[in-house]
N, C-alpha and C. Protein backbone atom coordinates (compact mmCIF):
# COMPACT_ATOMS: atom_id res chain seq x y z
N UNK A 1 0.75 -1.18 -0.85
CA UNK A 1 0.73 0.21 -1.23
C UNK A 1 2.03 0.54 -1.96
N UNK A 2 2.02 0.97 -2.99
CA UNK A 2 3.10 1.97 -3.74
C UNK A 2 3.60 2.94 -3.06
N UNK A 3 5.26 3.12 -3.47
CA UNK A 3 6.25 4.17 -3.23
C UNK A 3 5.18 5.31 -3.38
N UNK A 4 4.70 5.62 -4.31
CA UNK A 4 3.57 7.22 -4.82
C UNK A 4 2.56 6.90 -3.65
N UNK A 5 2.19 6.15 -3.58
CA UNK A 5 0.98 6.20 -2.62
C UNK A 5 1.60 6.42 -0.84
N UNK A 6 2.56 5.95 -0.84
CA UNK A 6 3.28 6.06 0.78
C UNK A 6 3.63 7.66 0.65
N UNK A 7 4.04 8.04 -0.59
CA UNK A 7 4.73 9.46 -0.63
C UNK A 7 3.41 10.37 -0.25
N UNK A 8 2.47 10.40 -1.52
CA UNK A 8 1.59 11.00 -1.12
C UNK A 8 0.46 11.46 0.41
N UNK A 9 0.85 10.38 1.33
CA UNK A 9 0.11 10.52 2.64
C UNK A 9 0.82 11.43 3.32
N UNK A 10 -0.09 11.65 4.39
CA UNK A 10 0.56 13.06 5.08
C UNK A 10 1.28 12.28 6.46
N UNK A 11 1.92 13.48 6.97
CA UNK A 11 2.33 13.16 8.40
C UNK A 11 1.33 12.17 8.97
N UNK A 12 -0.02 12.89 9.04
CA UNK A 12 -0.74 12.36 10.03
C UNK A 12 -1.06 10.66 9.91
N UNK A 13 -1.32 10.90 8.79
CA UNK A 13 -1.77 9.76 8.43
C UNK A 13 -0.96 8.46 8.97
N UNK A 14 0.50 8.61 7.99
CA UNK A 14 1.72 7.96 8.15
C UNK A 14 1.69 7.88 9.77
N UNK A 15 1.65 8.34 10.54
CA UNK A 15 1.81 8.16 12.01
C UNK A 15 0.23 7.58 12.76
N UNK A 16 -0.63 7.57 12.47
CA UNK A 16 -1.73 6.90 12.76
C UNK A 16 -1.37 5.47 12.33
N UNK A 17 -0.97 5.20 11.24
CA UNK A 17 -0.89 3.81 10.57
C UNK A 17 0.10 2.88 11.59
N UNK A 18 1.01 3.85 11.92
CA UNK A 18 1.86 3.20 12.83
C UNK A 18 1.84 3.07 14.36
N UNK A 19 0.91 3.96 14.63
CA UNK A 19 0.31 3.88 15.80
C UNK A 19 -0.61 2.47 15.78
N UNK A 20 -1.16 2.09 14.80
CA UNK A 20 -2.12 0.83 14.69
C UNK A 20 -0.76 -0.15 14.28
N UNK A 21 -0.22 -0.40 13.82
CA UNK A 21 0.57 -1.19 13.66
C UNK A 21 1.26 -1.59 15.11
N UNK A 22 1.67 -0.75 16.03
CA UNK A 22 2.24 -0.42 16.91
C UNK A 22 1.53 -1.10 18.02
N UNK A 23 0.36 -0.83 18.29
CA UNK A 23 -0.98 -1.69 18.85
C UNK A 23 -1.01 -2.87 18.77
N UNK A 24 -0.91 -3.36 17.20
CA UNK A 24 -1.77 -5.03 17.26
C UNK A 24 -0.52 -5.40 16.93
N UNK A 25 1.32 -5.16 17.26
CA UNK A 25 1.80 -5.93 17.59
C UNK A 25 1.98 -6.40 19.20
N UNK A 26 1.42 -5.37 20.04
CA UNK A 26 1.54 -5.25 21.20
C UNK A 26 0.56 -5.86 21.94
N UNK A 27 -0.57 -6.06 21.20
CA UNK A 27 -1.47 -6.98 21.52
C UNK A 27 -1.23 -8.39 20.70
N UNK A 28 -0.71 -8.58 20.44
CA UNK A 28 0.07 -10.17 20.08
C UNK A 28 -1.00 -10.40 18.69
N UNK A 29 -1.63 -9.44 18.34
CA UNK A 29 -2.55 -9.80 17.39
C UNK A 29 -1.87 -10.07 16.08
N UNK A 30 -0.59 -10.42 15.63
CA UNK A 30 0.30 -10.18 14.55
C UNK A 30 0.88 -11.86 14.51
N UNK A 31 0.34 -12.53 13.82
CA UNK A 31 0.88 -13.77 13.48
C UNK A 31 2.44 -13.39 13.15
N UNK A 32 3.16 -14.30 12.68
CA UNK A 32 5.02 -14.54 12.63
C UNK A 32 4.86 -14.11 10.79
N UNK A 33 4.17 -15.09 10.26
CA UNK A 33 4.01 -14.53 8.97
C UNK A 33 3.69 -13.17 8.38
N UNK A 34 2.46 -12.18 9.45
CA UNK A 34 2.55 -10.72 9.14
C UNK A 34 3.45 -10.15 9.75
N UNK A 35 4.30 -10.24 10.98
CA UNK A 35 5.11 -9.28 11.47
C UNK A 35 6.04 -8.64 10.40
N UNK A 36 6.70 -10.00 9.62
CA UNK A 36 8.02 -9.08 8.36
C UNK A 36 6.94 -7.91 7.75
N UNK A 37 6.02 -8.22 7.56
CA UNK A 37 4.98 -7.61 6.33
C UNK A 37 4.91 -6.02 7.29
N UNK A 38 4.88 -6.05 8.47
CA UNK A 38 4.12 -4.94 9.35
C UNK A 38 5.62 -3.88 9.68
N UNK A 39 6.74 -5.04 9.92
CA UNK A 39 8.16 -4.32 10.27
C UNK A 39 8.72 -3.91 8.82
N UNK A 40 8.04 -3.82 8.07
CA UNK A 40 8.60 -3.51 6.68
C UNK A 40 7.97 -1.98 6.02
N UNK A 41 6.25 -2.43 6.61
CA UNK A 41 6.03 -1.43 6.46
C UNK A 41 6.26 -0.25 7.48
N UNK A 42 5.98 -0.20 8.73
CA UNK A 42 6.57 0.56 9.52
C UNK A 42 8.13 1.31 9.30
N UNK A 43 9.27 0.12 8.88
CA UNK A 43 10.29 1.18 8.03
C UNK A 43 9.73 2.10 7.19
N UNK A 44 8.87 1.84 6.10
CA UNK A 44 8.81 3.05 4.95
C UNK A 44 7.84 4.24 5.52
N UNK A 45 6.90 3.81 6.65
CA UNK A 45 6.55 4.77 7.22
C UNK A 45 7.50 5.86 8.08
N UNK A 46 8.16 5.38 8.52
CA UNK A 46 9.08 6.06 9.61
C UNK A 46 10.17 6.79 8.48
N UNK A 47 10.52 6.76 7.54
CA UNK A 47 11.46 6.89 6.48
C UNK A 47 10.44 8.31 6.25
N UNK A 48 9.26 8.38 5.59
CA UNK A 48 8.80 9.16 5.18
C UNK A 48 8.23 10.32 6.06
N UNK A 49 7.66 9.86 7.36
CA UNK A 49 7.69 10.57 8.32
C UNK A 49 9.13 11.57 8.96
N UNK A 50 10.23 11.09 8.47
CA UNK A 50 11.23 11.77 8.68
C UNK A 50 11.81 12.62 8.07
N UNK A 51 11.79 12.03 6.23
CA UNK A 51 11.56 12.88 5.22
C UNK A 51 10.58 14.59 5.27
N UNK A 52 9.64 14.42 5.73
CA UNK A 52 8.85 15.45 5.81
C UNK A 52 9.30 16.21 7.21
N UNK A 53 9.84 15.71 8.20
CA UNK A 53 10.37 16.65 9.12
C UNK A 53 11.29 17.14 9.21
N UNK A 54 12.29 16.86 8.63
CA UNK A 54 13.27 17.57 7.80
C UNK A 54 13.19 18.45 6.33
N UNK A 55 12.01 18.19 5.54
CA UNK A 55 11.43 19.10 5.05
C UNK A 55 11.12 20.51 5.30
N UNK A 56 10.00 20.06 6.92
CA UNK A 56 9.24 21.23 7.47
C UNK A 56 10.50 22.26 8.00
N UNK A 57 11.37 21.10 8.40
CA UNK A 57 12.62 22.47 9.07
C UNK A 57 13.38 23.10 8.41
N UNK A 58 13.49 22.49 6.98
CA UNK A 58 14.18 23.16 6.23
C UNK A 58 13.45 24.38 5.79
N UNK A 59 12.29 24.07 5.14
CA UNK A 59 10.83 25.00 5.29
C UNK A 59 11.31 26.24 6.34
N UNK A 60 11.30 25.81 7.27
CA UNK A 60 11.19 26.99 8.62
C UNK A 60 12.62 27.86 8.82
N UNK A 61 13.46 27.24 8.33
CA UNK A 61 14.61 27.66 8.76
C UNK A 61 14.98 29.02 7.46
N UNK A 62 14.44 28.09 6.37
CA UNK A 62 14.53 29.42 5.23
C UNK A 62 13.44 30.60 5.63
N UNK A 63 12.54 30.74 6.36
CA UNK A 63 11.41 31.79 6.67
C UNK A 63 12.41 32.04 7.36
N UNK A 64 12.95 32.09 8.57
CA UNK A 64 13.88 32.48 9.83
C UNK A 64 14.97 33.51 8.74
N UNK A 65 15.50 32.98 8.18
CA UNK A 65 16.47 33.06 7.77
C UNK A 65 16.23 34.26 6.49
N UNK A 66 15.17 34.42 5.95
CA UNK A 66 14.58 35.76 5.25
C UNK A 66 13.94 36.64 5.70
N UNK A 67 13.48 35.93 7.28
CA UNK A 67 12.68 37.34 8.02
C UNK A 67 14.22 38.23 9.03
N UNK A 68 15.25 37.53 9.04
CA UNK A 68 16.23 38.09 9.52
C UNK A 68 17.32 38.80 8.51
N UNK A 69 17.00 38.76 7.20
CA UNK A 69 17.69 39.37 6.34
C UNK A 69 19.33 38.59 6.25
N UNK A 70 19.28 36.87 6.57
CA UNK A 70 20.44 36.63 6.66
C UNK A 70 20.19 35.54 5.09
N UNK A 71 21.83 35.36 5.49
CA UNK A 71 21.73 34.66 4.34
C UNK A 71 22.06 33.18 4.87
N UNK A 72 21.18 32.04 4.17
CA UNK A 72 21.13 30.47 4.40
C UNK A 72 23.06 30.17 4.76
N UNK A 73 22.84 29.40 6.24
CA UNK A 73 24.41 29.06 6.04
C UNK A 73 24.55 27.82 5.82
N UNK A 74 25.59 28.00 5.02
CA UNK A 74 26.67 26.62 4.50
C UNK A 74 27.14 25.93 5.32
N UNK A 75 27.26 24.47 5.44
CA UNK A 75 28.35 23.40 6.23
C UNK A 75 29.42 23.56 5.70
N UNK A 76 30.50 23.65 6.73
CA UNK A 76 31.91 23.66 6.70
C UNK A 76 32.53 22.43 5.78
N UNK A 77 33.33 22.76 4.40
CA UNK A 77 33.60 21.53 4.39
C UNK A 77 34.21 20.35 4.49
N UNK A 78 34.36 19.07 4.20
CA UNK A 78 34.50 18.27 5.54
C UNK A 78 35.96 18.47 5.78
N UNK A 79 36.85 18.77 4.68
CA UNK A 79 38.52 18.97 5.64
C UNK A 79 38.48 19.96 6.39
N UNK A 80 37.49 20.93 6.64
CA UNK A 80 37.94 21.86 7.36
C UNK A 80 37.32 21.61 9.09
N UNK A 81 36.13 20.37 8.73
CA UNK A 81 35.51 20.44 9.72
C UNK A 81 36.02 19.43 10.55
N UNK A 82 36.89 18.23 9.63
CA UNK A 82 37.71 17.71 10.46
C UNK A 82 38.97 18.07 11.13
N UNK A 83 39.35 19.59 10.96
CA UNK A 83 40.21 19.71 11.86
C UNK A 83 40.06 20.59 12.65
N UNK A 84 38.84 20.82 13.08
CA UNK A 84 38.11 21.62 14.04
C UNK A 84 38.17 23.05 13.31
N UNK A 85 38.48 23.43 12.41
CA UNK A 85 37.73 25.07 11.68
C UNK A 85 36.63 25.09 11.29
N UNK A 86 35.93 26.14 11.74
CA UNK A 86 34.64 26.28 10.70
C UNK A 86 34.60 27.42 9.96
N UNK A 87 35.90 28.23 9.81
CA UNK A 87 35.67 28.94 8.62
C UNK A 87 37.09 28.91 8.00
């Protein structure tokens, strides 16, 4: 499967796939030759599955954050945050 084609699947999907992956290594059903093939794909699943949940919160956090009339906050930056200020 293609980068576009991994992108394009949804949460669900992406997490079903790995739920089966997850299975028939656990049932020993995974010869030595497919495991790289299965632990490879499972990275780009888990990559993209994470991608989108950090999406959704970013998603959510901007609704929060316009139904409270505030404005999106900024990270401190990093010299300030390394010396314990945050403003």
């Amino acid at each position: 499967m293609t980068n576009k084609e991994i992108n394009s699947m949804s949460y669900r999907e992406a997490t079903r796939e790995l739920e089966e992956i997850l299975r028939a290594i656990e049932n020993d059903s995974v010869d030595v030759d497919e495991l790289t093939v299965k632990v490879q794909r499972s990275s780009q699943l888990i990559k993209l599955c994470k991608d989108k949940l950090r999406s959704a919160e970013h998603a959510i956090d901007q609704v929060f954050n316009e139904e409270n009339c505030e404005e999106p906050q900024k990270p401190a930056p990093a010299a300030d945050a390394e010396k314990g200020r945050l403003f």
